[in-house]
Protein backbone atom coordinates (compact mmCIF):
# COMPACT_ATOMS: atom_id res chain seq x y z
CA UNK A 1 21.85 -10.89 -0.51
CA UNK A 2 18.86 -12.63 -1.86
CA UNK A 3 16.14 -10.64 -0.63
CA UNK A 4 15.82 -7.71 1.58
CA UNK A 5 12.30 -7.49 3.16
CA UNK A 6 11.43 -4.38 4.08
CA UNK A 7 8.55 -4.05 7.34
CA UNK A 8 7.82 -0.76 8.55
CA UNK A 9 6.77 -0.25 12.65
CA UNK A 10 4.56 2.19 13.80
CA UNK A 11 3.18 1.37 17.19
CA UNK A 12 2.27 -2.10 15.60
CA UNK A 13 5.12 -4.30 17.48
CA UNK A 14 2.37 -7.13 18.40
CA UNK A 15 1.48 -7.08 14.52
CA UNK A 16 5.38 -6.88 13.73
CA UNK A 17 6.18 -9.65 15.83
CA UNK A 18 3.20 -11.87 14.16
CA UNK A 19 4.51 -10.92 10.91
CA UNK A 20 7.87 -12.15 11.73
CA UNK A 21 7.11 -15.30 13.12
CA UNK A 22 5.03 -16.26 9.56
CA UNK A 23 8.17 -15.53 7.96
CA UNK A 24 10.80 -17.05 10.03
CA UNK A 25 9.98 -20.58 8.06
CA UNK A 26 10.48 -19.15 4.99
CA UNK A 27 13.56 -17.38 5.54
CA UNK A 28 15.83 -20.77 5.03
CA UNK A 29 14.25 -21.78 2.25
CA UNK A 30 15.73 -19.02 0.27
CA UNK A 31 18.47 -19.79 -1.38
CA UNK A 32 21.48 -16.94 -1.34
CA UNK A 33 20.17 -15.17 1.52
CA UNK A 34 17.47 -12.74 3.23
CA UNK A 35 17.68 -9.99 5.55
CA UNK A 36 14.65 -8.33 7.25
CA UNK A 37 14.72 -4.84 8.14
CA UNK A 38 12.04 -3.39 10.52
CA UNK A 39 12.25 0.16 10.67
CA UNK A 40 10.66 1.82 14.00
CA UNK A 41 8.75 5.22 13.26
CA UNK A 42 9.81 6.70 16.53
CA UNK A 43 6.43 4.65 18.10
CA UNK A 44 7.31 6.81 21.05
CA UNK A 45 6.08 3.99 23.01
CA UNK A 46 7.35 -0.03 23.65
CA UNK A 47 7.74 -1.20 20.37
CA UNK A 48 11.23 -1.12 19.74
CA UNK A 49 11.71 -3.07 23.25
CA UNK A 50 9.06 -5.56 22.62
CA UNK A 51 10.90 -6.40 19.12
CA UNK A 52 14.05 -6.48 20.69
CA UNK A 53 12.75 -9.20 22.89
CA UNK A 54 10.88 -11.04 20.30
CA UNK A 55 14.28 -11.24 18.26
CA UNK A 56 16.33 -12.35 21.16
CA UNK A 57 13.45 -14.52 22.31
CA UNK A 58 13.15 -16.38 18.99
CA UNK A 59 16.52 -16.46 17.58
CA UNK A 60 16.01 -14.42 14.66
CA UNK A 61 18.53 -11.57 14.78
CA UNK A 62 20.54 -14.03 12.69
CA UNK A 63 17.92 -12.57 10.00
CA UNK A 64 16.50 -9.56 11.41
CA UNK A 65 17.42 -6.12 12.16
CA UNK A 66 15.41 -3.43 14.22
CA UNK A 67 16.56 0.27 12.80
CA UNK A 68 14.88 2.87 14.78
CA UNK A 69 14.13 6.00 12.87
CA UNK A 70 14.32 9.38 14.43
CA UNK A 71 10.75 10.59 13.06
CA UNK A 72 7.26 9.63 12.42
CA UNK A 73 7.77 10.18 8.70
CA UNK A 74 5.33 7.85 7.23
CA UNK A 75 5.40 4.62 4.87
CA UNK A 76 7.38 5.70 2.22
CA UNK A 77 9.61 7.42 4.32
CA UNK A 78 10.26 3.92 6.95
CA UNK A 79 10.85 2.17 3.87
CA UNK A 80 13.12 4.09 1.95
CA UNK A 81 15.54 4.33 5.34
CA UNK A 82 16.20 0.97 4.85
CA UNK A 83 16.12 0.10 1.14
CA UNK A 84 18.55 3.33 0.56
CA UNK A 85 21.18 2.07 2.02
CA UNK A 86 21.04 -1.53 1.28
CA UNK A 87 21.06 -0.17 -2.89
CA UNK A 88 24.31 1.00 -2.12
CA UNK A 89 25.98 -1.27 0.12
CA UNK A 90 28.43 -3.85 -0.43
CA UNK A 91 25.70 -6.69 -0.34
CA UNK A 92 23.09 -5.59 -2.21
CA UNK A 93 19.96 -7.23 -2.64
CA UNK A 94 18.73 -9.00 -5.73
CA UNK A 95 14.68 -8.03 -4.91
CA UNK A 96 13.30 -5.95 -2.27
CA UNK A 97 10.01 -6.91 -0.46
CA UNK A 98 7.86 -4.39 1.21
CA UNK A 99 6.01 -6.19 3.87
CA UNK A 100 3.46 -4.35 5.99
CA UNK A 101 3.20 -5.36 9.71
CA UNK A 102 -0.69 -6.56 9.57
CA UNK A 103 0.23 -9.44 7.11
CA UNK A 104 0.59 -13.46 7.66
CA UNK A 105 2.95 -14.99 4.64
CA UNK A 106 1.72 -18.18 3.64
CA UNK A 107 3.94 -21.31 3.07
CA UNK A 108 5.50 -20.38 -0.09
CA UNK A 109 4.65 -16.96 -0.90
CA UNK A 110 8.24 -15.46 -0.45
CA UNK A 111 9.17 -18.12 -3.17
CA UNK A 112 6.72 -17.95 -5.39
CA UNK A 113 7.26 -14.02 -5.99
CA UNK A 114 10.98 -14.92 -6.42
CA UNK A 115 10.45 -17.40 -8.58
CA UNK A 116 8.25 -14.97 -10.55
CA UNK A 117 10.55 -12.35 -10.88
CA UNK A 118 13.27 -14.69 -11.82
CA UNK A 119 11.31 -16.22 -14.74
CA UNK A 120 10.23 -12.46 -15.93
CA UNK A 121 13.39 -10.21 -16.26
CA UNK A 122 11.64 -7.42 -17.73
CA UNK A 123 8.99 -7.38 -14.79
CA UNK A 124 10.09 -4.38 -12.67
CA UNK A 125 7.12 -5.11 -9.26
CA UNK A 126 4.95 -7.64 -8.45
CA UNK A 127 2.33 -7.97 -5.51
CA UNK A 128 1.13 -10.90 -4.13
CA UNK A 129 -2.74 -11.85 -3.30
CA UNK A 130 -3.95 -10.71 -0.41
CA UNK A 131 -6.25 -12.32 1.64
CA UNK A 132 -8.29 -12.45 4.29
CA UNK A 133 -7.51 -14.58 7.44
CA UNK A 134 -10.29 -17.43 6.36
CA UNK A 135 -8.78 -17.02 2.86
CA UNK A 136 -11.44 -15.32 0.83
CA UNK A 137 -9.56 -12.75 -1.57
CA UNK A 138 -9.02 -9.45 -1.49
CA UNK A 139 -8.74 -6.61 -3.97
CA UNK A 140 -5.29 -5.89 -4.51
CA UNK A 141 -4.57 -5.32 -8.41
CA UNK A 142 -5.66 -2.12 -9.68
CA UNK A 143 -6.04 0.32 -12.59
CA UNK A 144 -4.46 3.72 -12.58
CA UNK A 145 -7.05 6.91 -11.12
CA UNK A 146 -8.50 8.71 -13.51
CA UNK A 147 -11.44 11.37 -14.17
CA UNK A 148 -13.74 9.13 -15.01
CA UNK A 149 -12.64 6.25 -12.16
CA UNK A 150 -13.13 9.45 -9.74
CA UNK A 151 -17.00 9.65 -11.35
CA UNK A 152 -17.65 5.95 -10.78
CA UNK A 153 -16.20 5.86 -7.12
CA UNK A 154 -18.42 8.41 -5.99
CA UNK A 155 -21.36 7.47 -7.63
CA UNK A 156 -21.82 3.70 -7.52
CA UNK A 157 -24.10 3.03 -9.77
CA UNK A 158 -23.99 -0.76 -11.30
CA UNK A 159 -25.39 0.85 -14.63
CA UNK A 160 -22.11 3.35 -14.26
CA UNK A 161 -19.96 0.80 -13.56
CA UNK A 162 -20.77 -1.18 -16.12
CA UNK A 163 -20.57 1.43 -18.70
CA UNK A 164 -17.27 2.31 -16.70
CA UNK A 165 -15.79 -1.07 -16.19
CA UNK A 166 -12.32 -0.62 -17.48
CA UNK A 167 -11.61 2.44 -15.63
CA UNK A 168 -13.17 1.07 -12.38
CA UNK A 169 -9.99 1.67 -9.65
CA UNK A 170 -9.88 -2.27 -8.05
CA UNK A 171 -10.20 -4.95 -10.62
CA UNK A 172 -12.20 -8.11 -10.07
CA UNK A 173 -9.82 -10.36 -8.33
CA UNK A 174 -7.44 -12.25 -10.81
CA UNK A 175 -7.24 -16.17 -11.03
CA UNK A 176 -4.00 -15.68 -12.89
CA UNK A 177 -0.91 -14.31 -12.88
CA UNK A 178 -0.90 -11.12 -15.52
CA UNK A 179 0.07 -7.40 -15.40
CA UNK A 180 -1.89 -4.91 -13.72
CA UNK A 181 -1.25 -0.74 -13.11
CA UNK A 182 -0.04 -1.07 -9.71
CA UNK A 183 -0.16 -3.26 -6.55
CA UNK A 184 -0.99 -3.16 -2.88
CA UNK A 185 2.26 -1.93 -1.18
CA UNK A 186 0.99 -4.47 1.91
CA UNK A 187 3.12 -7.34 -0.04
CA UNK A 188 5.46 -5.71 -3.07
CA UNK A 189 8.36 -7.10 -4.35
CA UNK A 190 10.83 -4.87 -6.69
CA UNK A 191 13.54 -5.09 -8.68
CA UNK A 192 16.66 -2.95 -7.37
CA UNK A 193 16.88 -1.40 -11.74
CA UNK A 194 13.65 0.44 -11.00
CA UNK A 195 14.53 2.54 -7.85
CA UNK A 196 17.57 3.46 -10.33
CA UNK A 197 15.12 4.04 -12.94
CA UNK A 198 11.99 5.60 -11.21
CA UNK A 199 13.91 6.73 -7.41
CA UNK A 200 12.76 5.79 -4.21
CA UNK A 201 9.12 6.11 -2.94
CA UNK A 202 7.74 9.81 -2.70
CA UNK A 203 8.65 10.59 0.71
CA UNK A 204 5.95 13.46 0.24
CA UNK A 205 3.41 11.35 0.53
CA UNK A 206 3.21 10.47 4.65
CA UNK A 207 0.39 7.38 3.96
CA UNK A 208 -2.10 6.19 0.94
CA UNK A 209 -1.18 6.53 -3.19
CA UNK A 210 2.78 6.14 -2.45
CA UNK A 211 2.42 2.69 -4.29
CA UNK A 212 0.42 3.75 -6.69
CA UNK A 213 2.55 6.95 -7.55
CA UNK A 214 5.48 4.38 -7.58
CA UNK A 215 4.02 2.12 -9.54
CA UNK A 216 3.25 4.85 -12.24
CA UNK A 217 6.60 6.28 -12.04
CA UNK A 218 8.06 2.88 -12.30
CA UNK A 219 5.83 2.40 -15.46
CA UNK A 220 6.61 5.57 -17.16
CA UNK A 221 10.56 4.18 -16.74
CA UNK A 222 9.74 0.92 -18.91
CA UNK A 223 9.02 -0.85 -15.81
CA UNK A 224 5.66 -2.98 -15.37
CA UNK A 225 3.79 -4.29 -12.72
CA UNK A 226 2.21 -7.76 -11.92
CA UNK A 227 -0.16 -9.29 -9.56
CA UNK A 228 1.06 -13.21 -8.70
CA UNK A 229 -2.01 -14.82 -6.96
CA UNK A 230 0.77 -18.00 -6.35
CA UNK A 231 2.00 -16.25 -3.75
CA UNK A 232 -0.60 -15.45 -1.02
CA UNK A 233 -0.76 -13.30 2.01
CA UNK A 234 -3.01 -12.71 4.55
CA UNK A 235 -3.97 -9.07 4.87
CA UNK A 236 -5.60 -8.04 8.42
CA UNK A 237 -7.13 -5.09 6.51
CA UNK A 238 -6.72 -1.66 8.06
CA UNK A 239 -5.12 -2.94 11.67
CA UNK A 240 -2.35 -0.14 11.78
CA UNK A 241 -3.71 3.00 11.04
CA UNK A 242 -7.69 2.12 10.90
CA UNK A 243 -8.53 3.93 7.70
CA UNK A 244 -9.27 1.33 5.66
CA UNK A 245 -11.09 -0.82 8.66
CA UNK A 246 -14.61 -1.42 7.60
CA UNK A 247 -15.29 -2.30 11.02
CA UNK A 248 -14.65 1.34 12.37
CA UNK A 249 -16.91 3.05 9.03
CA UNK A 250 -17.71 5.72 10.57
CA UNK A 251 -14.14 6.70 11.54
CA UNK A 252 -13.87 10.11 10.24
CA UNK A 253 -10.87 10.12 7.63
CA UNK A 254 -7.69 11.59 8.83
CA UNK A 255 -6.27 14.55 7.17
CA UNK A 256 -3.11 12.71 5.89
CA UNK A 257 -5.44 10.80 3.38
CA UNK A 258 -6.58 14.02 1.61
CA UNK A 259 -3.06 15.47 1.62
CA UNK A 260 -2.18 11.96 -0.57
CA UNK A 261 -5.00 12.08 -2.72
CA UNK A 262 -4.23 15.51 -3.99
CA UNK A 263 -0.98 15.28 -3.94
CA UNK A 264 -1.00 12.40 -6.02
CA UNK A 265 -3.58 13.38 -8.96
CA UNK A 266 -1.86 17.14 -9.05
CA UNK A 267 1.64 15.67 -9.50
CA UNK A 268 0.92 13.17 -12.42
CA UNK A 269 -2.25 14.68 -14.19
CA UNK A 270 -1.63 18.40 -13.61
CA UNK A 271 -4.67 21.18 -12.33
CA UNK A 272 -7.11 20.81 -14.29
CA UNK A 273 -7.63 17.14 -14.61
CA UNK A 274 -7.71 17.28 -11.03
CA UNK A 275 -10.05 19.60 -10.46
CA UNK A 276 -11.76 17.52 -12.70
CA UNK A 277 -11.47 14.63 -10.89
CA UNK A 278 -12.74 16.36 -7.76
CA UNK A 279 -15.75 17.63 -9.00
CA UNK A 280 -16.58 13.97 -10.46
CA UNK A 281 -15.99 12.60 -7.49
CA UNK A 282 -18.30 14.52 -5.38
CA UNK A 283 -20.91 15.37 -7.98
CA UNK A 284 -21.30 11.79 -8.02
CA UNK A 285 -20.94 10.86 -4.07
CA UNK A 286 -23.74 13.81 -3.56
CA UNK A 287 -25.25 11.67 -5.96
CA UNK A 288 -24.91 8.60 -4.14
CA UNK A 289 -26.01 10.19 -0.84
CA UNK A 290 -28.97 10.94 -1.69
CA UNK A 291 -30.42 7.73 -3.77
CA UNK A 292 -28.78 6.00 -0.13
CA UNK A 293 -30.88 8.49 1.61
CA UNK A 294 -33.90 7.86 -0.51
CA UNK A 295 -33.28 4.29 -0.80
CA UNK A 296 -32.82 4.41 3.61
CA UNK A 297 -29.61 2.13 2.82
CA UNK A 298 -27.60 1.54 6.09
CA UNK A 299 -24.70 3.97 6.53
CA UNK A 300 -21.68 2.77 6.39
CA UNK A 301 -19.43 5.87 5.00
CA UNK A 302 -16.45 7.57 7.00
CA UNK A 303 -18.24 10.34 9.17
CA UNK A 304 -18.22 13.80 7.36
CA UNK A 305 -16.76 12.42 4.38
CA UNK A 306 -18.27 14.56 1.46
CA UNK A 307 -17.63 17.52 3.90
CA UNK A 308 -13.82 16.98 4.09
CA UNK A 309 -13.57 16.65 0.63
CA UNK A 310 -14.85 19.41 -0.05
CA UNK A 311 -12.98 21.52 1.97
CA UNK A 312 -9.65 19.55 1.44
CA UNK A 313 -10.36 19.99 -2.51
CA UNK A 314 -12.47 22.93 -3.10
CA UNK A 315 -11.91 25.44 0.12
CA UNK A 316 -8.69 27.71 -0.77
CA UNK A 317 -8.37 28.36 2.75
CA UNK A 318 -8.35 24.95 4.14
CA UNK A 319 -6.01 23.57 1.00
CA UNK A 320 -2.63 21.90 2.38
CA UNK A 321 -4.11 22.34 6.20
CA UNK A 322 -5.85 19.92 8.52
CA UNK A 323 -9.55 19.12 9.10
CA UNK A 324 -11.78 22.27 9.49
């Protein structure tokens, strides 16, 4: 096999199905094979028999497989079902894409992340530009989270960022292909050597910083990443689980986003640097609150969003637990 792509369902089948039918003309262009895999989250609802239809419907279980899953256990989880066993199996893959179900590939952009990985041996991921629908870029190569990137994305202050600017989380958008701390999980291609090197995703984490905990692992194991703007893909930004929607702003933020956030900062830079981290990041979103209050800028924040950090990161009694 080629290429295994990799799309996980959660009560998304009219996404899925989309999603599929921008890939089914790049599917024979690949030379040696690909498979997609669409693993089903237990939707609990019609998505496995809407894809079932849209594969008869469209010819394209030559291609593509539906593997229903037997529990909500998140994105790492629904991908790691299907890449597993695929690393083992007789015809394993050469890459393996993971393709969220709110995406559109563009002509070309399976080949050109091929082509790049090809051409760059010791290139372990690479993620492709995302976009929106009308084409204008979005931020999807990033640095690593640190204390001080904590400090600037709470405060957001240009004079801060500035002083700040190489630790700032999302880079300016690249024109060019180069290496970059980690990638955008919506459109991630990896080399089979780094799941042996690094393991699969964090099934710990049940949705936000699996990528970027992967892409660190993978990093620590010798393994870089790279963001190829050649290969472009439209991103319809926050359509399955809303979080990241800045239509729906004032959406408060759901518990599993705190969970992955801690989880993530306590596993790679220990206690301390965490609570560091915490207390940057809301010393300088109270920060920001304020001036915005001052300043009577529109808000546009997730509702109770200082609150639930708080609590999530500060609160013993609330730590590992749901909203309070």
């Amino acid at each position: 096999m080629r290429l295994l792509i990799v799309i996980v369902n959660y009560r998304s089948a009219s996404l899925t199905i989309d999603c599929l039918r921008s890939l089914a003309p790049e599917i024979g262009s690949v030379s040696g094979g690909v498979r997609v895999v669409v693993t089903d989250n237990a939707s609990g609802d019609d998505s496995a028999e809407k894809l079932a239809a849209a594969f008869h419907d469209n010819n394209w279980s030559n291609w593509a497989t539906l593997q229903p899953l037997p529990r909500n256990g998140g994105f790492a989880y629904g991908n790691n079902q299907a890449i597993g066993p695929a690393l083992t199996g007789a015809d394993r893959p050469d890459y393996v894409l993971l393709l969220n179900p709110d995406t559109l590939v563009r002509p070309g952009a399976i080949a050109a992340l091929l082509r790049f990985m090809d051409e760059h041996p010791d290139a372990g991921i690479a993620g492709s530009r995302l976009e929106h629908p009308d084409g204008t870029p979005q931020q999807s190569a990033f640095r690593f989270h640190s204390v001080l990137s904590e400090l600037e994305g709470g405060v957001r202050i240009g004079l801060v960022s500035k002083l700040l600017k190489s630790r700032v989380v999302a880079m300016p958008v690249p024109q060019a292909t180069c290496k970059v701390d980690w990638v955008a999980g919506a459109s991630m291609i990896v080399r089979p050597a780094v799941f042996e090197s690094a393991g699969l995703m964090d099934e710990a984490y049940f949705m936000y910083f699996e990528e970027v905990d992967f892409c660190l692992k993978a990093s620590r194991a010798g393994w870089p990443c790279w963001y190829v703007p050649e290969s472009r893909v439209v991103h319809l930004v926050g359509q399955t689980s809303g979080v990241t929607d800045r239509k729906r702003a004032h959406k408060r933020r759901p518990a599993y986003w705190f969970d992955s956030r801690r989880r993530y900062f306590l596993k790679n830079h220990g206690r301390v640097k965490t609570f560091l981290a915490n207390l940057a990041w809301s010393a300088g979103f109270a920060t920001f609150r304020v001036r915005q209050f001052l300043q009577r800028k529109p808000d546009t924040e997730p509702a109770r969003l200082l609150r639930d950090f708080v609590q999530y990161n500060f609160c013993t009694f609330c730590v590992g637990k749901g909203q309070v």
